[in-house]
PDB file of N, CA and C in Angstrom:
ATOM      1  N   UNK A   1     -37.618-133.143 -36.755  1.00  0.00           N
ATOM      2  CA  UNK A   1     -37.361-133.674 -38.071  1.00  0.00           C
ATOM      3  C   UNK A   1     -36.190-134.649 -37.988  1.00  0.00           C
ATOM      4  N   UNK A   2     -36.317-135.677 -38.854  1.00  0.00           N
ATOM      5  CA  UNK A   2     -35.365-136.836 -39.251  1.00  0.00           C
ATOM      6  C   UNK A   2     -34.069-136.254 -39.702  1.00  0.00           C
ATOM      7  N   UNK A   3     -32.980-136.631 -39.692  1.00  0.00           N
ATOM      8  CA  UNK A   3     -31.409-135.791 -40.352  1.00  0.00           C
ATOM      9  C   UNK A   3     -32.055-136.601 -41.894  1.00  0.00           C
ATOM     10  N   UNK A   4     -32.417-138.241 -41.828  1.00  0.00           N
ATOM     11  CA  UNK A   4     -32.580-138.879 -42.924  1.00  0.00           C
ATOM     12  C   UNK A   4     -33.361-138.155 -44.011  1.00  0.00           C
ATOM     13  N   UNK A   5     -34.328-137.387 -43.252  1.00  0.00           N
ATOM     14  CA  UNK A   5     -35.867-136.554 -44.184  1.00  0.00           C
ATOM     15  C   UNK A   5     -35.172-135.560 -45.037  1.00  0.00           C
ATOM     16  N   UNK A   6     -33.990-134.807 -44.478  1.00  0.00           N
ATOM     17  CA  UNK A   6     -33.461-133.299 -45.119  1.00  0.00           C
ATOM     18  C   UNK A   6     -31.973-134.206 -46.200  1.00  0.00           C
ATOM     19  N   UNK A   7     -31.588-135.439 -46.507  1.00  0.00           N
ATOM     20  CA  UNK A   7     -30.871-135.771 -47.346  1.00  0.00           C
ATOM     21  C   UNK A   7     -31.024-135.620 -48.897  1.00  0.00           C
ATOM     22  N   UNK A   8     -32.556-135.308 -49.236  1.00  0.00           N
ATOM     23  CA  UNK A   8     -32.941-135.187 -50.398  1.00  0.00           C
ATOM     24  C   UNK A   8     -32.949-133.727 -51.040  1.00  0.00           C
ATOM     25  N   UNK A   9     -32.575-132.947 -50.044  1.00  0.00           N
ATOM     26  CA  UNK A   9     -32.432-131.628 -50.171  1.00  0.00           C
ATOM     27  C   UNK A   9     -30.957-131.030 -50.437  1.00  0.00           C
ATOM     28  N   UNK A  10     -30.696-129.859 -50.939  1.00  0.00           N
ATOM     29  CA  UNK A  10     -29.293-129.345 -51.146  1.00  0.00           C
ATOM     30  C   UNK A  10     -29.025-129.025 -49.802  1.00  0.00           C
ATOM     31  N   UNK A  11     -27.647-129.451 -49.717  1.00  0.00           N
ATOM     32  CA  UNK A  11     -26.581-128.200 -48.165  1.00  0.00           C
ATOM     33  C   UNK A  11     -25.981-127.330 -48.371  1.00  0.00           C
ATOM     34  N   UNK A  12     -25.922-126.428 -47.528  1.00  0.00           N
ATOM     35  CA  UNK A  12     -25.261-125.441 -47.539  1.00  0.00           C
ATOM     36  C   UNK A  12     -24.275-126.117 -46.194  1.00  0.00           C
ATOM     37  N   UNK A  13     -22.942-126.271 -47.002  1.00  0.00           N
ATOM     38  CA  UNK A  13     -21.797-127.141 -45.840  1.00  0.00           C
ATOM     39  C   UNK A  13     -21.414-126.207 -45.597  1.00  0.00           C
ATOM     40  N   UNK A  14     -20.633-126.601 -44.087  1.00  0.00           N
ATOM     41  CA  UNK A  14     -19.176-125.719 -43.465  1.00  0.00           C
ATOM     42  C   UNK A  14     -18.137-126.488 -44.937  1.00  0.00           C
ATOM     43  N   UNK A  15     -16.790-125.946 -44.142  1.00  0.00           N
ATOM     44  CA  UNK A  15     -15.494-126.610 -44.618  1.00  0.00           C
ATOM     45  C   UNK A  15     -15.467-127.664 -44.362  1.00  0.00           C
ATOM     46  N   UNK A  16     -14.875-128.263 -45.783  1.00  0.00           N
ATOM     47  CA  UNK A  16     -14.852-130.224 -45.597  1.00  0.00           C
ATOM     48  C   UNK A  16     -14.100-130.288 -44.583  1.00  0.00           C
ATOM     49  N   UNK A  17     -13.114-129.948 -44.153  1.00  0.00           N
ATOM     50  CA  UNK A  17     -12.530-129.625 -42.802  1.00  0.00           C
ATOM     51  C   UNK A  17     -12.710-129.708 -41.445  1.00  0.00           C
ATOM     52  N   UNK A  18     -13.728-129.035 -41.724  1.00  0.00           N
ATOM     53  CA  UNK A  18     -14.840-128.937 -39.773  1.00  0.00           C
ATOM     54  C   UNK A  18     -15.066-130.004 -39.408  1.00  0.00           C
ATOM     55  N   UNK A  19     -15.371-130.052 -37.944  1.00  0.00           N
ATOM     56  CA  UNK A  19     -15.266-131.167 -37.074  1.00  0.00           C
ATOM     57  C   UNK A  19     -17.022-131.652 -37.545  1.00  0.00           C
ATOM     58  N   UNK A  20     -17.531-130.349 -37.779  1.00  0.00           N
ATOM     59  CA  UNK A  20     -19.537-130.882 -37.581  1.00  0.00           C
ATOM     60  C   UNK A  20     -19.463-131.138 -39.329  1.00  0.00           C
ATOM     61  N   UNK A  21     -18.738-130.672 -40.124  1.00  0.00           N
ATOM     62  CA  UNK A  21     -19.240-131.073 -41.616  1.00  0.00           C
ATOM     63  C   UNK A  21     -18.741-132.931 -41.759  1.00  0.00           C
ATOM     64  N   UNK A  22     -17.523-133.046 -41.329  1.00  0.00           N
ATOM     65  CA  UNK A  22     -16.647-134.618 -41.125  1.00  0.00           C
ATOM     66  C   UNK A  22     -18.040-135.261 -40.416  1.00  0.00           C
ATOM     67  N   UNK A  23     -18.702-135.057 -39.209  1.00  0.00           N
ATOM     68  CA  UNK A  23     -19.566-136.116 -38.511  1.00  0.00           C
ATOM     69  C   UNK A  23     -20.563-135.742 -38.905  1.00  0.00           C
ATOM     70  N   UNK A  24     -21.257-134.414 -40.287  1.00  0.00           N
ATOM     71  CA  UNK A  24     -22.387-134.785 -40.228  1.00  0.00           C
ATOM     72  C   UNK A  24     -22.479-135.742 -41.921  1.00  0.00           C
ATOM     73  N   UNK A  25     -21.206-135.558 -42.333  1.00  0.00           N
ATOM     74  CA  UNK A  25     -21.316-136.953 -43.535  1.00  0.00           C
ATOM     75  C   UNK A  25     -21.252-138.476 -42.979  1.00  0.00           C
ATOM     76  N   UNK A  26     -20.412-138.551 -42.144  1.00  0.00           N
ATOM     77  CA  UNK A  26     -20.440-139.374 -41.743  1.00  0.00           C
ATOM     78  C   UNK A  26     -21.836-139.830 -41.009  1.00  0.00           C
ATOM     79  N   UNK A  27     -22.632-139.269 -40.402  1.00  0.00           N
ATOM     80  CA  UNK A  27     -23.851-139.647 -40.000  1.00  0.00           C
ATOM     81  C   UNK A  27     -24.665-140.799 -40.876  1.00  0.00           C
ATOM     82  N   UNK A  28     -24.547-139.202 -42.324  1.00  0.00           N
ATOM     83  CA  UNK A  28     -25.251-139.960 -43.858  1.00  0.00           C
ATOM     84  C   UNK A  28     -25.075-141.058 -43.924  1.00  0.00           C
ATOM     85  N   UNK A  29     -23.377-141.140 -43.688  1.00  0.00           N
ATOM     86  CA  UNK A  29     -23.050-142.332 -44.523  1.00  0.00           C
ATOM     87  C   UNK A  29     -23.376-143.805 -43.970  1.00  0.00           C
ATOM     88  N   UNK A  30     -24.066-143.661 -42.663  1.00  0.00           N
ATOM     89  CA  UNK A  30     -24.140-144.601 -41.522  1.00  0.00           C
ATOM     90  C   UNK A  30     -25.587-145.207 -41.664  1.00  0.00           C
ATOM     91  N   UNK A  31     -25.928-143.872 -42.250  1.00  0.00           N
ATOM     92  CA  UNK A  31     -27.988-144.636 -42.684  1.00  0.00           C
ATOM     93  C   UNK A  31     -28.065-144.558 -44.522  1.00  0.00           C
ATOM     94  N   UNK A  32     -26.867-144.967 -45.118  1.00  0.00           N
ATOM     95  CA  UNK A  32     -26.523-145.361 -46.227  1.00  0.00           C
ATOM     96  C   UNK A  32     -26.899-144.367 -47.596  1.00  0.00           C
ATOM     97  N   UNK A  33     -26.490-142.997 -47.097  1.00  0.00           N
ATOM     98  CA  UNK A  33     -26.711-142.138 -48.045  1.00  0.00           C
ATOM     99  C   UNK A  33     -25.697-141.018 -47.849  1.00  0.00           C
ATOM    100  N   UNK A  34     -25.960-140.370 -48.525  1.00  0.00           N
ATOM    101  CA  UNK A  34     -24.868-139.129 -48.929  1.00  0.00           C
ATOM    102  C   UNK A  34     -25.731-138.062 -48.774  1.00  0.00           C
ATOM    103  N   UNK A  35     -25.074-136.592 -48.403  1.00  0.00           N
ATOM    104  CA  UNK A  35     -25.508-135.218 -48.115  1.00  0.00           C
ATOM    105  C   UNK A  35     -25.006-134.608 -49.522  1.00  0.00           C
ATOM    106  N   UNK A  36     -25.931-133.540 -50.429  1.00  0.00           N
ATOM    107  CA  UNK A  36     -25.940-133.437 -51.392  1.00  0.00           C
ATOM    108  C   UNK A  36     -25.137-131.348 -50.854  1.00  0.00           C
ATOM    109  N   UNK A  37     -23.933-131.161 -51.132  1.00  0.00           N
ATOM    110  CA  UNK A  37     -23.482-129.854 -50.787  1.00  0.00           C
ATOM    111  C   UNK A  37     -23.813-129.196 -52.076  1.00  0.00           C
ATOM    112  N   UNK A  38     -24.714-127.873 -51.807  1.00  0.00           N
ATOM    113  CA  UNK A  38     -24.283-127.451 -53.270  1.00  0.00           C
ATOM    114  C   UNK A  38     -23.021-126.362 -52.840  1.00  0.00           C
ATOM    115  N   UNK A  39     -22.765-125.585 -52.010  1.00  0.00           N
ATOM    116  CA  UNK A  39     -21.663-124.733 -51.645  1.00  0.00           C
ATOM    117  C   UNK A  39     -21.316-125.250 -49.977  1.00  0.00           C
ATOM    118  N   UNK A  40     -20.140-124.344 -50.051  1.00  0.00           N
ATOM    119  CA  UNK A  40     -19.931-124.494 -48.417  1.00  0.00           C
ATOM    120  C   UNK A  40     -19.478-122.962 -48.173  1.00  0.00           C
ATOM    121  N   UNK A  41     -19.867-122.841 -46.678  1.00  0.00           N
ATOM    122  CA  UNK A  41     -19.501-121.488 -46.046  1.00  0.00           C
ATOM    123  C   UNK A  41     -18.363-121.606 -44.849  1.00  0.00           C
ATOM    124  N   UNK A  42     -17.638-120.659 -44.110  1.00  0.00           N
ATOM    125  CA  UNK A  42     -16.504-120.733 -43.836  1.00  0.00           C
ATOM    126  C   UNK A  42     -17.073-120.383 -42.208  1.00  0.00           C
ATOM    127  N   UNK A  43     -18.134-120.175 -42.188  1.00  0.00           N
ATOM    128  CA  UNK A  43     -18.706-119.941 -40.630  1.00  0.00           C
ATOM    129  C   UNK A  43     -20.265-120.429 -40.390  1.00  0.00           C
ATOM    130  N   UNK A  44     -20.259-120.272 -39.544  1.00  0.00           N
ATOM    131  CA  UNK A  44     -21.820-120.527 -39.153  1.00  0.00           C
ATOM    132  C   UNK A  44     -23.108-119.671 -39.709  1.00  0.00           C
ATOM    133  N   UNK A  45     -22.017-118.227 -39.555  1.00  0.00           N
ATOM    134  CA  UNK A  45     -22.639-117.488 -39.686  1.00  0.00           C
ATOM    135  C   UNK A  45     -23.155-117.022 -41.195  1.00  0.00           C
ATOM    136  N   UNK A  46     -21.464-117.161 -41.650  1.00  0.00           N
ATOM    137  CA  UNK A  46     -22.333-117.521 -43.199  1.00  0.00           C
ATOM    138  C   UNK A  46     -22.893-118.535 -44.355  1.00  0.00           C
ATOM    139  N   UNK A  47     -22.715-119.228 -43.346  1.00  0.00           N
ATOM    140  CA  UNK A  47     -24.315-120.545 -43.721  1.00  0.00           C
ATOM    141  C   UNK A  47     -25.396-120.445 -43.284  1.00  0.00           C
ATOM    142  N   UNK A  48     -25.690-119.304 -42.396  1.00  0.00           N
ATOM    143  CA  UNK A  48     -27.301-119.074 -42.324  1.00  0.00           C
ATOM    144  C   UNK A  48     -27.438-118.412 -43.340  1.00  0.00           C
ATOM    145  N   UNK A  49     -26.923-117.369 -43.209  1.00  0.00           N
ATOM    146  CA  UNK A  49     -27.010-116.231 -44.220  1.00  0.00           C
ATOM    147  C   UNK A  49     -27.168-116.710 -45.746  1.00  0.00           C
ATOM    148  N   UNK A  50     -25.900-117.571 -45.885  1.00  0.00           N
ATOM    149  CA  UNK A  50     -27.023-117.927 -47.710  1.00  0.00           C
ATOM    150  C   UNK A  50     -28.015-118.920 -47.600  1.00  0.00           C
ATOM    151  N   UNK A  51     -28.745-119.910 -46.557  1.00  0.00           N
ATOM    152  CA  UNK A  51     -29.904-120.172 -46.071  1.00  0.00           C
ATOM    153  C   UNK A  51     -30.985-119.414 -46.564  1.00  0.00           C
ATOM    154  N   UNK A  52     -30.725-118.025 -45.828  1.00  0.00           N
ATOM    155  CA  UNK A  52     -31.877-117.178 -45.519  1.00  0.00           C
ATOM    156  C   UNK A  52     -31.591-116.531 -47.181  1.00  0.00           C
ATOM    157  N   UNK A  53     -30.926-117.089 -48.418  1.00  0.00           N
ATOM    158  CA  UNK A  53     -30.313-115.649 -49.637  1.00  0.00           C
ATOM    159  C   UNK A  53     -31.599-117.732 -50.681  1.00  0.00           C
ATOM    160  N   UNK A  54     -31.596-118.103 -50.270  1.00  0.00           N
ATOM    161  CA  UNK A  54     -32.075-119.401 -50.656  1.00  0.00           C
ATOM    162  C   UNK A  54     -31.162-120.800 -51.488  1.00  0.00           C
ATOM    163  N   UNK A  55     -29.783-120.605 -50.587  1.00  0.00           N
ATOM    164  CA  UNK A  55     -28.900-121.301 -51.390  1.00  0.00           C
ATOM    165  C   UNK A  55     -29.102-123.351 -51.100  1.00  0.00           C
ATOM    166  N   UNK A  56     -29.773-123.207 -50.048  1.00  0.00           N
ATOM    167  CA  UNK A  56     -29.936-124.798 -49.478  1.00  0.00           C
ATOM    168  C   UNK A  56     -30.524-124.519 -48.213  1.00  0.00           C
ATOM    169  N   UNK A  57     -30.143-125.849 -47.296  1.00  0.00           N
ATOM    170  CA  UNK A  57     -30.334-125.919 -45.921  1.00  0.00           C
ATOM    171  C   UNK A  57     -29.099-126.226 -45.495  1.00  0.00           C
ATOM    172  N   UNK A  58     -29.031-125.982 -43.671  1.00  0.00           N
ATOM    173  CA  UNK A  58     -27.855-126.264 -43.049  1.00  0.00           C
ATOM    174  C   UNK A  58     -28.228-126.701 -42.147  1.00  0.00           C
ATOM    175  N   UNK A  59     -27.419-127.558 -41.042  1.00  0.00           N
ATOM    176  CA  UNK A  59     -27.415-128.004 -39.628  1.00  0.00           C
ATOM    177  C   UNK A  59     -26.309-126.894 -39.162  1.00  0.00           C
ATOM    178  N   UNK A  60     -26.691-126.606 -37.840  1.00  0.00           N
ATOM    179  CA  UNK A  60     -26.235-125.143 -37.418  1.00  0.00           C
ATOM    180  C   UNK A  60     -25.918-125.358 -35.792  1.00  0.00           C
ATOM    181  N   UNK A  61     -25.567-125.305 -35.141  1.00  0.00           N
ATOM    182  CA  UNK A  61     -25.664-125.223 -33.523  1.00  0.00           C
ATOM    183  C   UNK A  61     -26.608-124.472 -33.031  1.00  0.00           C
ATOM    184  N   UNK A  62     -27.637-124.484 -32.078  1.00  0.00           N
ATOM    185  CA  UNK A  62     -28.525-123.652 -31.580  1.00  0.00           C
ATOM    186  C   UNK A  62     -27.798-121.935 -31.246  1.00  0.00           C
ATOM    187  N   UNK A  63     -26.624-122.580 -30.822  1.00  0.00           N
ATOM    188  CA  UNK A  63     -26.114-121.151 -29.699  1.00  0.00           C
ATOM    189  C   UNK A  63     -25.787-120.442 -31.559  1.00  0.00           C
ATOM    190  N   UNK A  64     -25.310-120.877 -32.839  1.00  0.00           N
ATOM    191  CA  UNK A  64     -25.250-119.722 -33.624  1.00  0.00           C
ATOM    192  C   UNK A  64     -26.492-119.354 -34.129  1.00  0.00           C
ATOM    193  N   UNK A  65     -27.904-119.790 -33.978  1.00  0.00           N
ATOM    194  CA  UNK A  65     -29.311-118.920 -34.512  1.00  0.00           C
ATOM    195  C   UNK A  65     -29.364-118.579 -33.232  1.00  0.00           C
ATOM    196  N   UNK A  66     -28.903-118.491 -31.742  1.00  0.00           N
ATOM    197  CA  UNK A  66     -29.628-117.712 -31.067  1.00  0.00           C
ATOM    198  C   UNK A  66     -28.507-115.910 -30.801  1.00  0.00           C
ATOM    199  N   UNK A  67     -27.738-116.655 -31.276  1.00  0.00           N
ATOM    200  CA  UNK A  67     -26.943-115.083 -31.633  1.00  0.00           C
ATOM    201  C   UNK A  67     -27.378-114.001 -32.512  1.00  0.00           C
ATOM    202  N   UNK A  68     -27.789-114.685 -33.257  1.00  0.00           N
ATOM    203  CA  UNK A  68     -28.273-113.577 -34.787  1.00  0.00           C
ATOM    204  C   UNK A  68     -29.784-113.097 -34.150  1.00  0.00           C
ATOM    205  N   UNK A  69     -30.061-111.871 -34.797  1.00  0.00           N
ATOM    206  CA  UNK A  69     -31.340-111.584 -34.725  1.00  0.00           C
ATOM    207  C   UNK A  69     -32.606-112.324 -35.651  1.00  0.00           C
ATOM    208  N   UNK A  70     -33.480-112.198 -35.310  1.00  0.00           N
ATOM    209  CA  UNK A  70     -34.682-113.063 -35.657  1.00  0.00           C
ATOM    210  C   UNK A  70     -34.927-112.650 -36.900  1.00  0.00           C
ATOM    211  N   UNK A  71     -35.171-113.634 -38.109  1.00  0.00           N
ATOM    212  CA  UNK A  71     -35.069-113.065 -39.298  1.00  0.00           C
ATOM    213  C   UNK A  71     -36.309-114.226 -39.832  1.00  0.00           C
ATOM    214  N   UNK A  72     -37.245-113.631 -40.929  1.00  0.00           N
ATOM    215  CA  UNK A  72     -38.452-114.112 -41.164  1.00  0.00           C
ATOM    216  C   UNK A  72     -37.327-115.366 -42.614  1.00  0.00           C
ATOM    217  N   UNK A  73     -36.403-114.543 -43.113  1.00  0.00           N
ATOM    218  CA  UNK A  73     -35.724-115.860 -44.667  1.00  0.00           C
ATOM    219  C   UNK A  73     -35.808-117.094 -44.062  1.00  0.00           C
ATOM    220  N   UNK A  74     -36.046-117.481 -42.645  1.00  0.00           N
ATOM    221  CA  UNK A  74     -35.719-118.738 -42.382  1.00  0.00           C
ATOM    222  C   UNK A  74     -36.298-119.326 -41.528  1.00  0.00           C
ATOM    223  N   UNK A  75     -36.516-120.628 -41.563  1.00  0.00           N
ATOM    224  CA  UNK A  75     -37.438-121.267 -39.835  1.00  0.00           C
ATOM    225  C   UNK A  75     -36.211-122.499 -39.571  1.00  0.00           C
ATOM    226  N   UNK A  76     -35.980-122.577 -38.484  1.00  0.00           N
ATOM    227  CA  UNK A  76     -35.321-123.501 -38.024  1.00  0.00           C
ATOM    228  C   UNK A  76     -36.204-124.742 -37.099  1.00  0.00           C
ATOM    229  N   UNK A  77     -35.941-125.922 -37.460  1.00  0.00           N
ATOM    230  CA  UNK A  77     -36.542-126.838 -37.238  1.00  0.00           C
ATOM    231  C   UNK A  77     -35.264-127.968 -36.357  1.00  0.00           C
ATOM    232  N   UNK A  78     -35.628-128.311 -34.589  1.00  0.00           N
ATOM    233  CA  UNK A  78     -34.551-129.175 -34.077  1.00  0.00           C
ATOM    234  C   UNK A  78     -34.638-130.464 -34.893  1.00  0.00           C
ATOM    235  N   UNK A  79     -33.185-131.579 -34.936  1.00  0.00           N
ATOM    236  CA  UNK A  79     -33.468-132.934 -35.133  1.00  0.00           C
ATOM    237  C   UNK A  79     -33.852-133.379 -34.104  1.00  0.00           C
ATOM    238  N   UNK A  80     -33.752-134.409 -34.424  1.00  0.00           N
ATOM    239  CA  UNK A  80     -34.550-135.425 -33.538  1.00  0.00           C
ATOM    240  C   UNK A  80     -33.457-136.638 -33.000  1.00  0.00           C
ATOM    241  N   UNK A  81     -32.386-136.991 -33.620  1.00  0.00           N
ATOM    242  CA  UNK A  81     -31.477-137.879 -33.521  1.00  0.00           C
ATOM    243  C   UNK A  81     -30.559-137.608 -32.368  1.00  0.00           C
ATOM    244  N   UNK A  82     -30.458-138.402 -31.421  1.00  0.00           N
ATOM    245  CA  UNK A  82     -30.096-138.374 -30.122  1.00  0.00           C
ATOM    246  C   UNK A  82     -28.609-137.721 -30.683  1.00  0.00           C
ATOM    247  N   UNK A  83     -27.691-138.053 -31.824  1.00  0.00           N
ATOM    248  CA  UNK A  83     -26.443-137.500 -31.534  1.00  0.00           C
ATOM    249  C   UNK A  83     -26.262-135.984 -32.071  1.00  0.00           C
ATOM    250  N   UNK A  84     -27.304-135.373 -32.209  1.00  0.00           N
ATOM    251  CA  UNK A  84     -27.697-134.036 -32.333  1.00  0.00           C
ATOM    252  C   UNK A  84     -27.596-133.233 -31.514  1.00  0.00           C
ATOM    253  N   UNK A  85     -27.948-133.691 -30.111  1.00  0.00           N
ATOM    254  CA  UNK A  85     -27.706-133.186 -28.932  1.00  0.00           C
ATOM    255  C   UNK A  85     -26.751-133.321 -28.349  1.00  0.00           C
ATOM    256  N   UNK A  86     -25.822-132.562 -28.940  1.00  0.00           N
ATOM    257  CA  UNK A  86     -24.579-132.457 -28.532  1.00  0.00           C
ATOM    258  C   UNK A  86     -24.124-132.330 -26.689  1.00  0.00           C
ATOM    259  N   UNK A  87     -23.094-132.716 -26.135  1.00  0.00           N
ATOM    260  CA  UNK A  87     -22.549-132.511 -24.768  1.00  0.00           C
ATOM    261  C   UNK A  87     -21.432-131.870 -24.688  1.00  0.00           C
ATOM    262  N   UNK A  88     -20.895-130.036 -24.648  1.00  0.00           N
ATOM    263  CA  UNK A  88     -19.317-130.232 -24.696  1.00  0.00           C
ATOM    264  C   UNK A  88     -19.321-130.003 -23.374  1.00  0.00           C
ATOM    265  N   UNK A  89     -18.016-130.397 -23.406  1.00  0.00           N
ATOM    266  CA  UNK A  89     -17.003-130.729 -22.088  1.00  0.00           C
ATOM    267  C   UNK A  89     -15.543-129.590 -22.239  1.00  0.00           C
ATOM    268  N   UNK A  90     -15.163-128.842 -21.262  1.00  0.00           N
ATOM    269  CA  UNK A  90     -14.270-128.593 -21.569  1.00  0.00           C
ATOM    270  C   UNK A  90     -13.264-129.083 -20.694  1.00  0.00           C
ATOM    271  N   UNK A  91     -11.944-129.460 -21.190  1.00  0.00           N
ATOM    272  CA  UNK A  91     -11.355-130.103 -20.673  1.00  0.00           C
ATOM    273  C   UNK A  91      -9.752-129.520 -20.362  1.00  0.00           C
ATOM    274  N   UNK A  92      -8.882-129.724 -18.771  1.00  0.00           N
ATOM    275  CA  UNK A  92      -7.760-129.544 -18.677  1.00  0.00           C
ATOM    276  C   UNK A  92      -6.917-130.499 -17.756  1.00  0.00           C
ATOM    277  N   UNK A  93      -5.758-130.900 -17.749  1.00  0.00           N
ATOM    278  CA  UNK A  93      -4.966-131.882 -17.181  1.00  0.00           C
ATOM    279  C   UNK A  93      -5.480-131.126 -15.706  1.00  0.00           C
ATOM    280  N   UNK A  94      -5.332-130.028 -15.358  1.00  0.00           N
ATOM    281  CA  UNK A  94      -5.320-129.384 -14.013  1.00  0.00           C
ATOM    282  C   UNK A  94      -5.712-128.340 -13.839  1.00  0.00           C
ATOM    283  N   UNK A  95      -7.186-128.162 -13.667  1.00  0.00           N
ATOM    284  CA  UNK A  95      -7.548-126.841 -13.511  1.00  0.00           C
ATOM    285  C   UNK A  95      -7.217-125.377 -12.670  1.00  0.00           C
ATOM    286  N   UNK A  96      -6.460-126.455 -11.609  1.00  0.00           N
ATOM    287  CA  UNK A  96      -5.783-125.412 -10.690  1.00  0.00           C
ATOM    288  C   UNK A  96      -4.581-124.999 -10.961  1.00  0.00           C
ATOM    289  N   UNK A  97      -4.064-125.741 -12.101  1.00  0.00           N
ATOM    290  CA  UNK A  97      -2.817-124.888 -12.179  1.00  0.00           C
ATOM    291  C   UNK A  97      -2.812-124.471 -13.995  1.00  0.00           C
ATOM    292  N   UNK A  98      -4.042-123.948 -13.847  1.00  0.00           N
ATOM    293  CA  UNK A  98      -4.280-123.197 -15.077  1.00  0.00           C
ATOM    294  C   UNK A  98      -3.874-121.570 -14.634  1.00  0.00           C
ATOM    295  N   UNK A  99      -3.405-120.547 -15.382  1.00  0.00           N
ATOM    296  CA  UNK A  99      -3.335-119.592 -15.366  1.00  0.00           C
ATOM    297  C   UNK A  99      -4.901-118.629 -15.017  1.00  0.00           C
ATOM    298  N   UNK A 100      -4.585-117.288 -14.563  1.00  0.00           N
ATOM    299  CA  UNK A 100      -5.880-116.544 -13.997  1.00  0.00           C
ATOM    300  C   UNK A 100      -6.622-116.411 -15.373  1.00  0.00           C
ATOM    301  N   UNK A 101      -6.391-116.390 -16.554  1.00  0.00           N
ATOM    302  CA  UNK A 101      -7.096-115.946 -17.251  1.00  0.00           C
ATOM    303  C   UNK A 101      -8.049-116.838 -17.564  1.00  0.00           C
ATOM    304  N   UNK A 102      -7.277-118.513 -17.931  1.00  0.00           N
ATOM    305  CA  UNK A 102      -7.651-119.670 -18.352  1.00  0.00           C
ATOM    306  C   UNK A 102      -8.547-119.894 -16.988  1.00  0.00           C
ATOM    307  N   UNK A 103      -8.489-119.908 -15.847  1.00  0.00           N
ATOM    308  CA  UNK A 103      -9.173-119.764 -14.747  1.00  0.00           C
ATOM    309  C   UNK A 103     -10.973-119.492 -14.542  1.00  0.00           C
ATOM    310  N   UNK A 104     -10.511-117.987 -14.901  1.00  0.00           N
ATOM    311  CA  UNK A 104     -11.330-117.358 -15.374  1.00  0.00           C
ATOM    312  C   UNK A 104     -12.538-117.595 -16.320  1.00  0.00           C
ATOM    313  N   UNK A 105     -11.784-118.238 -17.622  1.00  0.00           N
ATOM    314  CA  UNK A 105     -12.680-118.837 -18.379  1.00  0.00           C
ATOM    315  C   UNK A 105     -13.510-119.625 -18.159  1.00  0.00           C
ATOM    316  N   UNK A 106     -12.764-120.702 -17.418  1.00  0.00           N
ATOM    317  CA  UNK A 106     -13.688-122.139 -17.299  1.00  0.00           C
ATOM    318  C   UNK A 106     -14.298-121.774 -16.040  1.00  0.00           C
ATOM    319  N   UNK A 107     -14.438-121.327 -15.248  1.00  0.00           N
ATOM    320  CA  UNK A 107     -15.938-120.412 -14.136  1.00  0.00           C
ATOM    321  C   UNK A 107     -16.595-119.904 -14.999  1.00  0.00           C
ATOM    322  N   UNK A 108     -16.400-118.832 -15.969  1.00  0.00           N
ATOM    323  CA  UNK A 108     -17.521-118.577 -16.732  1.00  0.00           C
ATOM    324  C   UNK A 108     -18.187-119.279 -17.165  1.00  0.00           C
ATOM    325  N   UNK A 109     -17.565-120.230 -17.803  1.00  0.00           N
ATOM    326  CA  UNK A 109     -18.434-121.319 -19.143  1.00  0.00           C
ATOM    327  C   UNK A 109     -19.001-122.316 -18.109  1.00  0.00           C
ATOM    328  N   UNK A 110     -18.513-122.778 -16.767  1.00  0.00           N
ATOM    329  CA  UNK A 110     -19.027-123.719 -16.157  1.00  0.00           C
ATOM    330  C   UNK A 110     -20.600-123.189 -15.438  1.00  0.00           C
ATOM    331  N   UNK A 111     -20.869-122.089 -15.396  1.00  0.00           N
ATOM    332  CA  UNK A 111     -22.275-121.279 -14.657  1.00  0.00           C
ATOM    333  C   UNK A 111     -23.005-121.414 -15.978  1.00  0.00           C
TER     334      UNK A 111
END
């Protein structure tokens, strides 16, 4: 699906705050329209959740619907817009002289 196709529809936003609510207005605002919020939620998690209660739609990260258990209130549908597909990177001046814990971390997340 188009991000453009779901503009005519209500959102269920994060915080005007968030890094994904800031770039996904800004997206709108780039193919000359506006995202219509009727509420916003303070997590991911509870923007599926009033999703699935029938408060709007949301754009969500894959990794938070593949956390939750499988629930029939909702179908999730990918975009299609190349900057959807997000890349993170995690990043440090010096990985080797990161501490064992911080260490630790970034081996995990890098497998």
């Amino acid at each position: 699906m188009r991000f453009s196709e779901t503009l005519n529809h209500d959102y269920v936003g994060l915080n005007a705050s968030s890094a994904l609510a800031i770039h996904l207005e800004e997206q709108a605002l780039h193919i000359g329209s506006r995202m219509q919020i009727r509420i916003r939620a303070d997590s991911f998690d509870g923007g599926i959740r009033m999703v699935g209660h029938g408060a709007g739609i949301a754009i969500v990260p894959k990794a938070a619907i593949d956390r939750r258990p499988s629930e029939p209130a909702y179908r999730c549908v990918p975009l299609q817009e190349a900057w959807a597909h997000r890349r993170l990177l995690l990043c440090a001046r010096n990985f080797e002289g990161l501490p064992a814990y911080a260490k630790a971390l970034a081996r995990h997340l890098a497998d």
